[in-house]
Protein backbone atom coordinates (compact mmCIF):
# COMPACT_ATOMS: atom_id res chain seq x y z
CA UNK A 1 -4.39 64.50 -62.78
CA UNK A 2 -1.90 63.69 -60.39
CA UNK A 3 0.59 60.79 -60.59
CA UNK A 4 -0.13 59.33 -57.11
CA UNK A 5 -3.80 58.75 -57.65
CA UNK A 6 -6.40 58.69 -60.06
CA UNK A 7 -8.54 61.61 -59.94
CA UNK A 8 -10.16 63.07 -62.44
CA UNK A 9 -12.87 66.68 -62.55
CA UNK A 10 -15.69 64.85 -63.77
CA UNK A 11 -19.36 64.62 -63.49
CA UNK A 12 -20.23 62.17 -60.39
CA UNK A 13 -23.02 59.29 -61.06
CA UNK A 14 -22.81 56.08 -59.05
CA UNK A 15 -23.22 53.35 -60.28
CA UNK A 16 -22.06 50.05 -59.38
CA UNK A 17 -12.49 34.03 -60.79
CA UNK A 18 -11.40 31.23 -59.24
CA UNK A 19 -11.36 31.01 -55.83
CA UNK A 20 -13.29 33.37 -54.55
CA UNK A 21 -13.49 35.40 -51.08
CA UNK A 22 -10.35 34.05 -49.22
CA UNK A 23 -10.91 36.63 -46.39
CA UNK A 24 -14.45 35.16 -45.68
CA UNK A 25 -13.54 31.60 -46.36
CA UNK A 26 -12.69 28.49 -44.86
CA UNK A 27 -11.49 29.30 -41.77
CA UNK A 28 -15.09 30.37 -40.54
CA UNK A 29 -16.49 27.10 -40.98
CA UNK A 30 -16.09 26.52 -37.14
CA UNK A 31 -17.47 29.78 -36.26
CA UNK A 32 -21.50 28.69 -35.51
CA UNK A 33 -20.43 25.70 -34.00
CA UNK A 34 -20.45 26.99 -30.46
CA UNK A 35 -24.15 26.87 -28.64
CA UNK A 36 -24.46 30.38 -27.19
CA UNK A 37 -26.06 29.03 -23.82
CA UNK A 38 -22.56 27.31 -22.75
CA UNK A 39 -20.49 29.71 -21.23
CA UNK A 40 -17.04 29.08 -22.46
CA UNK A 41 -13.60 30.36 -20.66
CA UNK A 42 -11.68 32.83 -22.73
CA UNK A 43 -8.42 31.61 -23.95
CA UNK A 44 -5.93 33.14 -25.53
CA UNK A 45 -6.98 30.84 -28.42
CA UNK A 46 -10.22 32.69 -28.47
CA UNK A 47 -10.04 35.82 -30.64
CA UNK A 48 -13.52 36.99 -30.81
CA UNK A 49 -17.20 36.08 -29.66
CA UNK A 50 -20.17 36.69 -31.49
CA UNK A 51 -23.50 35.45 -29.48
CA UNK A 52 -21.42 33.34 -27.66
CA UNK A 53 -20.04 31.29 -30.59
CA UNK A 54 -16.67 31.40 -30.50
CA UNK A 55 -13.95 32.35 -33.30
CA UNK A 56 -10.59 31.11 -32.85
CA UNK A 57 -6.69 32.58 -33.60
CA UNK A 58 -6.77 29.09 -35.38
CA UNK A 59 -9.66 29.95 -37.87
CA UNK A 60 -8.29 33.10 -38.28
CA UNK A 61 -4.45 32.11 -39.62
CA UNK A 62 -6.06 29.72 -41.80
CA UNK A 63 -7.92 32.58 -43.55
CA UNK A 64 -4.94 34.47 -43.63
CA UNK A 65 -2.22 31.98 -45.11
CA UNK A 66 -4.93 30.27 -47.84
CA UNK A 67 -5.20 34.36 -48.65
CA UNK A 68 -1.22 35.29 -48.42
CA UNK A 69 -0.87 32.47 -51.15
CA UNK A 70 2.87 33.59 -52.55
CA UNK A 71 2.64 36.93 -51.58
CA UNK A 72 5.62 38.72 -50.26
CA UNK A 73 5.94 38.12 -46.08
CA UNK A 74 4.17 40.92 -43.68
CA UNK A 75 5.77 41.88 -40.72
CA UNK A 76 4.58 41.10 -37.16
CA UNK A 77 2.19 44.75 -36.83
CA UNK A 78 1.58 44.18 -40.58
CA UNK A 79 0.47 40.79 -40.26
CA UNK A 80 -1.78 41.21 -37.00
CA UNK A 81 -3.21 44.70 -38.63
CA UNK A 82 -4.44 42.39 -41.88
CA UNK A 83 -5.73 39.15 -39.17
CA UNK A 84 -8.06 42.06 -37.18
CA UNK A 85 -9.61 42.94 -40.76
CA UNK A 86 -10.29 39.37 -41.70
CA UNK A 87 -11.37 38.86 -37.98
CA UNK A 88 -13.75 41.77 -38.44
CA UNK A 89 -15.29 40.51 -41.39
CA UNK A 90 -15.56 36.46 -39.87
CA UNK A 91 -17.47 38.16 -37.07
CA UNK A 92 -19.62 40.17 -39.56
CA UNK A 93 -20.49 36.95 -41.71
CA UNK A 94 -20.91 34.87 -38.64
CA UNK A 95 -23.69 37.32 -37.87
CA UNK A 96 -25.17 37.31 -41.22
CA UNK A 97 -25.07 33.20 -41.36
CA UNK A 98 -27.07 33.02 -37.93
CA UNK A 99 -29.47 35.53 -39.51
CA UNK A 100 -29.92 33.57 -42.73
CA UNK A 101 -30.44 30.58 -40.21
CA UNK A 102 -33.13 32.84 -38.02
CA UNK A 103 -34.82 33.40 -41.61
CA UNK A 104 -34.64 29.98 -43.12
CA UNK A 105 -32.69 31.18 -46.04
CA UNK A 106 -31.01 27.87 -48.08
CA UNK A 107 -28.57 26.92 -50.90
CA UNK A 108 -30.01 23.82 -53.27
CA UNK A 109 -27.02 21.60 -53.80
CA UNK A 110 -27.96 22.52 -57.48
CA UNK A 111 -27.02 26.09 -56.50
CA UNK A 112 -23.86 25.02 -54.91
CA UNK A 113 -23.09 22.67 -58.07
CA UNK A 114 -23.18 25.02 -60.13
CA UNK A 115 -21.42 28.05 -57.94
CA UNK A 116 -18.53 25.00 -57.66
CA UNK A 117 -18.68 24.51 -61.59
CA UNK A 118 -18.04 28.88 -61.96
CA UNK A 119 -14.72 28.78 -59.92
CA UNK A 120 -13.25 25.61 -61.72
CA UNK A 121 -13.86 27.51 -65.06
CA UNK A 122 -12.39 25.73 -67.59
CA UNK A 123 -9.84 24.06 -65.36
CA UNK A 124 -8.90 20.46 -66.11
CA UNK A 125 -9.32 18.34 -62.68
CA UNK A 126 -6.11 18.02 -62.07
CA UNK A 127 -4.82 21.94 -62.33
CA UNK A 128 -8.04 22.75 -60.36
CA UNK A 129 -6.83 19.82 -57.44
CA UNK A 130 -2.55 21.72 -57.87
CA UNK A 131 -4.38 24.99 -57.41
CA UNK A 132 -6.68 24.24 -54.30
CA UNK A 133 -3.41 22.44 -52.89
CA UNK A 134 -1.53 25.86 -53.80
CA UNK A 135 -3.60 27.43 -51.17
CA UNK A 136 -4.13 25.19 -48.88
CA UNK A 137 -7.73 24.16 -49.50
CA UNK A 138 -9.62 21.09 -50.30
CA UNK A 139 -12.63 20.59 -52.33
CA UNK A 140 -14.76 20.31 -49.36
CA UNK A 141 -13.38 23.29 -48.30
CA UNK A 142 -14.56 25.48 -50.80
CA UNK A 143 -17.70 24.21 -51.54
CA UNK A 144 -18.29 25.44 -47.28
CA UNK A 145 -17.00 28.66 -48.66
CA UNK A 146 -19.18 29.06 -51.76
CA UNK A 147 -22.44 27.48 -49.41
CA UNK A 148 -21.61 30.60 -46.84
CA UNK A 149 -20.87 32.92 -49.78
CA UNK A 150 -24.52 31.99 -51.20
CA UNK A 151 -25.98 31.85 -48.21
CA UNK A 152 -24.84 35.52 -47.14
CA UNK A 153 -25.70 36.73 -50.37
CA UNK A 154 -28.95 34.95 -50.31
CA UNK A 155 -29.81 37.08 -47.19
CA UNK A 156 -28.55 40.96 -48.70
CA UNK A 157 -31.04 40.25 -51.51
CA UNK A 158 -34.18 39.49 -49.55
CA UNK A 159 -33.56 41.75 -46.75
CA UNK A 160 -31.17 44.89 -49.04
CA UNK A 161 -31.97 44.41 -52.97
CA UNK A 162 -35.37 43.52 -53.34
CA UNK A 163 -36.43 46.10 -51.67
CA UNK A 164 -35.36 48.87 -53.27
CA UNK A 165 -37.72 50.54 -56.23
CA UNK A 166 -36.51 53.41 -58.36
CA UNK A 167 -39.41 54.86 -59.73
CA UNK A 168 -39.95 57.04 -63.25
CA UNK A 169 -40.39 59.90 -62.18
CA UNK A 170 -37.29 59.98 -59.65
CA UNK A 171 -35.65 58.58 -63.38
CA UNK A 172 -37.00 61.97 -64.93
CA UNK A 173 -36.27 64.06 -62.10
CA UNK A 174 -32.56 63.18 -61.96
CA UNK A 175 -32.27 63.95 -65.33
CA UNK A 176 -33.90 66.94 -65.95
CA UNK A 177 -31.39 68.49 -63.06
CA UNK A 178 -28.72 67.02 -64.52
CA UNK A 179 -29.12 67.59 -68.35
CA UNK A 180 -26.00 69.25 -68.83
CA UNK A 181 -24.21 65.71 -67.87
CA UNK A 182 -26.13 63.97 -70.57
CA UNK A 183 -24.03 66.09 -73.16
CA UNK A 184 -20.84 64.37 -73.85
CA UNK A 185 -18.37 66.54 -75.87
CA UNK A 186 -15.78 63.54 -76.31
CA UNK A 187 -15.79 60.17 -76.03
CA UNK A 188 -15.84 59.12 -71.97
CA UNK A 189 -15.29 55.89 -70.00
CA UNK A 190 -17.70 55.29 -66.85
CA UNK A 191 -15.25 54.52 -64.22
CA UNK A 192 -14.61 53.64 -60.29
CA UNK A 193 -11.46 52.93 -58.40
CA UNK A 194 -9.87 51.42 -55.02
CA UNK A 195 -6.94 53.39 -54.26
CA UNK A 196 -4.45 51.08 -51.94
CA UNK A 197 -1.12 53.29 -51.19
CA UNK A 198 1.95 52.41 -49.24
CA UNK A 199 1.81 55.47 -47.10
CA UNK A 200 0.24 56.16 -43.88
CA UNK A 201 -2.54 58.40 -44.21
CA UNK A 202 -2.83 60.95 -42.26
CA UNK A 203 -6.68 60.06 -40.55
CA UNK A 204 -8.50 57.21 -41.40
CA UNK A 205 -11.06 57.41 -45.03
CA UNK A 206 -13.05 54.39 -45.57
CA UNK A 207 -15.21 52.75 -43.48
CA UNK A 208 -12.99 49.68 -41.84
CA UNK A 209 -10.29 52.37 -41.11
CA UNK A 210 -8.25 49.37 -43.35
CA UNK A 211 -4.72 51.17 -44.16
CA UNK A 212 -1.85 49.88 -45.81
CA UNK A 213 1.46 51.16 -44.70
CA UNK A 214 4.64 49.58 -46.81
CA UNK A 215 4.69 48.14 -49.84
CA UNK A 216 4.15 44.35 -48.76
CA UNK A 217 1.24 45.33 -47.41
CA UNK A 218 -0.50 47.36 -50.17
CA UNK A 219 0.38 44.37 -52.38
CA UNK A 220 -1.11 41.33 -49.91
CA UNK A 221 -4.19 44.41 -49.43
CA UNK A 222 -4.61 44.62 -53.37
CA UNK A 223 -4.58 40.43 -53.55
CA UNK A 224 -7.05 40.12 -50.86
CA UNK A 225 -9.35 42.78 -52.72
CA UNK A 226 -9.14 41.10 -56.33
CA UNK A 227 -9.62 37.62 -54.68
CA UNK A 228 -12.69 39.66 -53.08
CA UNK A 229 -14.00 40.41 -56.55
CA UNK A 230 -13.14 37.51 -58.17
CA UNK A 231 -15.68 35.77 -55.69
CA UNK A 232 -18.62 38.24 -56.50
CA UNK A 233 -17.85 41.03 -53.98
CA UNK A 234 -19.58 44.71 -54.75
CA UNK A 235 -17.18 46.83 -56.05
CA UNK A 236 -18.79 49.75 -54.56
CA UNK A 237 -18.73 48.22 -51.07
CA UNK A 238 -15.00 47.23 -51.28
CA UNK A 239 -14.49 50.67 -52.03
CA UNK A 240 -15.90 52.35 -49.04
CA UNK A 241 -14.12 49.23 -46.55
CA UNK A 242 -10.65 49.30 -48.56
CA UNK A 243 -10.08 52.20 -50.67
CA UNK A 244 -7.65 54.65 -49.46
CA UNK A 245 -8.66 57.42 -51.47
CA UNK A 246 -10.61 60.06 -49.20
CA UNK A 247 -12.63 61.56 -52.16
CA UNK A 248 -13.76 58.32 -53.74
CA UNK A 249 -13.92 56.26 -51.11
CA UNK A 250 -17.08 57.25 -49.68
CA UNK A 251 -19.05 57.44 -52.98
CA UNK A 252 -17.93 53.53 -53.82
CA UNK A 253 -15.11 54.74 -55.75
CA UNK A 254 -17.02 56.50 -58.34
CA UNK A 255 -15.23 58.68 -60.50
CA UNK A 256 -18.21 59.14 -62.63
CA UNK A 257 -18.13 59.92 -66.56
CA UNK A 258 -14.02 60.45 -67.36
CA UNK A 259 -13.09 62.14 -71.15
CA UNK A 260 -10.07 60.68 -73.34
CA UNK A 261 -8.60 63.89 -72.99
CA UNK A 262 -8.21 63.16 -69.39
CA UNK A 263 -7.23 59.30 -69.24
CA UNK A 264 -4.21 60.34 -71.77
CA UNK A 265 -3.09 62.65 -69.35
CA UNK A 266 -2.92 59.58 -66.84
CA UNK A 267 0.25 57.63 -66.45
CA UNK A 268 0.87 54.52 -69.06
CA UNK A 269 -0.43 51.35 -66.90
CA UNK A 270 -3.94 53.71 -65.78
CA UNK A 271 -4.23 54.59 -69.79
CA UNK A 272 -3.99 50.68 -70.27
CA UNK A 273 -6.08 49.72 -67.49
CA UNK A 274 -8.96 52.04 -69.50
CA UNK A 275 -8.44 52.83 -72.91
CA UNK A 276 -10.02 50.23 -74.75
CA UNK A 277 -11.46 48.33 -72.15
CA UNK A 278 -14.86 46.63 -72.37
CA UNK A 279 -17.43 47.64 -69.81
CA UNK A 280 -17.22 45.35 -66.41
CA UNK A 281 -13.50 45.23 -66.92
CA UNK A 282 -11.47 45.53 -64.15
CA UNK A 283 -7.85 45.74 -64.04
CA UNK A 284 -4.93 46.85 -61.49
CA UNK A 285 -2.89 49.88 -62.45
CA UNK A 286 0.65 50.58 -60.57
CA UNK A 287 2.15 53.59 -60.33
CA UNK A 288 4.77 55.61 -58.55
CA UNK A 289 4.00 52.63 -56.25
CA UNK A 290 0.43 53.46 -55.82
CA UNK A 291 -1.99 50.47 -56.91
CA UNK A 292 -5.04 51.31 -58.12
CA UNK A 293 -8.03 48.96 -59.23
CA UNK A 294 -10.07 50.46 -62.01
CA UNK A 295 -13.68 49.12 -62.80
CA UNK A 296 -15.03 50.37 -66.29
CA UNK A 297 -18.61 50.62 -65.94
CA UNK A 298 -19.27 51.70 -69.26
CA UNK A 299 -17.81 52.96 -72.48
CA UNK A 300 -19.63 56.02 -73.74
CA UNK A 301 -19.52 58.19 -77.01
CA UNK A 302 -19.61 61.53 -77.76
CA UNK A 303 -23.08 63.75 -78.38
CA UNK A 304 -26.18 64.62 -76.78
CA UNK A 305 -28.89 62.38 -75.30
CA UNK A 306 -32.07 61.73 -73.82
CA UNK A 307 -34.24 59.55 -71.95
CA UNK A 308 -34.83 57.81 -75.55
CA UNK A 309 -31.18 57.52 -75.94
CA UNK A 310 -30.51 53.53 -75.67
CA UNK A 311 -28.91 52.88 -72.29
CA UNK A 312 -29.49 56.48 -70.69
CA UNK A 313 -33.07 55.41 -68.84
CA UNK A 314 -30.96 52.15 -67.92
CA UNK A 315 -28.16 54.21 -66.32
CA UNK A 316 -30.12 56.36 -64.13
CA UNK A 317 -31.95 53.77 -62.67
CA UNK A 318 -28.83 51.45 -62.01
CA UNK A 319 -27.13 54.39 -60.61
CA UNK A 320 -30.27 55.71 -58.52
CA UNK A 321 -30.88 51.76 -57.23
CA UNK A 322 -27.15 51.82 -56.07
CA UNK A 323 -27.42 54.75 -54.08
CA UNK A 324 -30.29 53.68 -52.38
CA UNK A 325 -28.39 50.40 -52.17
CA UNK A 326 -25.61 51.05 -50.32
CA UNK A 327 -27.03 53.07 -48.49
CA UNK A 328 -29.69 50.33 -47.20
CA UNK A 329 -27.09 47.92 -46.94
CA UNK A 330 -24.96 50.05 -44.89
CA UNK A 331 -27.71 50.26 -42.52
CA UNK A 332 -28.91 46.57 -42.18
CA UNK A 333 -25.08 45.71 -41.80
CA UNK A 334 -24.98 48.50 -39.22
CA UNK A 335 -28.09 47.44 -37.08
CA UNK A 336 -27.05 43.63 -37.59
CA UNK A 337 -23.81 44.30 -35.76
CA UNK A 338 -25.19 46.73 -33.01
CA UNK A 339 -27.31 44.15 -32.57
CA UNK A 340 -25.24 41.14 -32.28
CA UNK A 341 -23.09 40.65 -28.63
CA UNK A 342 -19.89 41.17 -30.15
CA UNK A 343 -16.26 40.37 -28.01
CA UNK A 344 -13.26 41.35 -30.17
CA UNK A 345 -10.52 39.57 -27.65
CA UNK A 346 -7.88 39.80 -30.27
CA UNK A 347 -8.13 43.51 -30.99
CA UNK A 348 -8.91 44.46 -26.91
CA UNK A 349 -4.89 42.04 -26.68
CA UNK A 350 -3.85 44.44 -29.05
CA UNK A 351 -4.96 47.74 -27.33
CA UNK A 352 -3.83 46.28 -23.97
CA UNK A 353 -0.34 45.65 -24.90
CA UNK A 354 0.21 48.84 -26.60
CA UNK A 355 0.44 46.89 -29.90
CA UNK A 356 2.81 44.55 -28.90
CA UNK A 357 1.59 41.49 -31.44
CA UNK A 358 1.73 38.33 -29.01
């Protein structure tokens, strides 16, 4: 294992708060306002243009400071570099909303109620009201979020999740080539991971091209990404947009079945972050200034099984459905944005000025 990230030789099966998505929140509520048959003028205001509804520098730093919270300050090329990625994601929601509006896709308000009800928790009113006002938000405000949040999510699972079938036989046939995986010699935790580094790396390895550079900026990445999750986010997906780990990355951050052996060989906060851990944990490990957010899928013990073994039939079906998953989703998120009339003003400022952050 090395100290910088955690990788592990393992055998490779897929599978797989409070406030929520901060990067998708409030600060697109303006975004379908715009009717697409008025031509507008471009100002500088303008950052991008999706079907001629406009999304605004305004809507933008909203998302970004209710999402900073009391993280450290960015720099200028920092800063901009983190407003493009929420930019890119406002355009790719704004495009998902207007779809869920093409396809009559709702929220109840008993849907919203209780969505509301999940990210007060156990909160009394009045530290729920100091903690909204901590970031900037009001409780109309993110009941908009949840309602686009729902909405969006509403619209992956007709059009992504209920479509996909995994049937027996492709359940037998993946495990009768992979018996030999089904034969655990030591007790083994199920794990995936987003790798967020301070370095540069050297080309770009997941699929927004996100990289953090300096150490403010892998922090405010790693907040943004556990605000993500908190709010219901795939960890597989934030993987392949965020993780900066070019063998996990594009697998969802699977790092399939890992032995005890191994994880004791890992620095102290990744042994932590595992060891002992229920399944669906997830927790942040630090190390040698590398974060890295570990997801326990599932605890395993030693022996042999079978397709009779509780949980193995279970397994091979979640994992085969996620496969099939991403890779649908990928697609439909693909062809929804090809298909879209996208402007990205703020990023063609960017390119024009030679990065020069106006």
């Amino acid at each position: 294992m090395q100290s910088s990230r955690f990788r592990f030789i393992s055998v490779r099966f897929c599978t797989l708060g409070l406030l929520g998505s901060l990067a998708l929140a409030i600060g697109a509520a303006g975004c379908a306002s715009e009717e697409a048959d008025q031509p507008q003028a471009v100002s500088a205001d303008t950052w991008a243009t999706v079907d001629g509804r406009a999304i605004t520098r305004d809507e933008v730093e909203r998302v970004f400071r209710r999402a900073q919270g009391g993280a450290s300050p960015l720099s200028p090329e920092e800063a901009m570099t983190t407003k493009l990625s929420i930019l890119n994601e406002m355009i790719l929601q704004d495009i998902l909303l207007a779809k869920a509006g093409a396809l009559n896709v709702q929220v109840t308000d008993a849907e919203l109620d209780a969505a509301y009800a999940e990210r007060k928790q156990n909160m009394t009113d009045p530290a729920f009201e100091e903690e909204l006002k901590k970031r900037s938000l009001t409780a109309a405000d993110l009941r908009e979020t949840l309602r686009r949040e729902l909405l969006t999510n509403k619209l992956i699972e007709q059009e992504v999740t209920s479509k996909i079938n995994v049937s027996d036989q492709e359940v037998t046939d993946f495990y009768t080539a992979n018996k030999a995986q089904f034969t655990l010699e030591e007790e083994s935790y199920r794990l995936a991971q987003i790798v967020v580094s301070p370095d540069r790396a050297a080309r770009p390895v997941n699929r927004t091209g996100n990289d953090a550079t300096t150490a403010e900026e892998a922090t405010f990445k790693v907040r943004m990404i556990m605000e993500r999750l908190k709010g219901g986010a795939s960890f597989a997906d934030l993987a392949m947009d965020y993780s900066e780990d070019p063998e996990t990355a594009p697998g969802g951050g699977d790092l399939g079945l890992v032995p005890v052996s191994a994880l004791k060989q890992a620095p102290e906060p990744l042994r932590k972050a595992v060891i002992g851990q229920e399944s669906g944990t997830v927790n942040v490990a630090t190390s040698n200034g590398v974060h890295t957010i570990v997801a326990v899928i599932a605890h395993e013990e030693a022996g042999e099984r079978d397709l009779s073994t509780p949980g193995v039939r279970d397994a091979i079906t979640d994992g085969l459905r996620t496969r099939k998953e991403q890779l649908l989703r990928t697609a439909y998120l693909s062809a929804a944005r090809g298909d879209a009339d996208v402007v990205n003003h703020a990023a063609r400022r960017v390119v024009e000025s030679q990065g020069k952050v106006q």
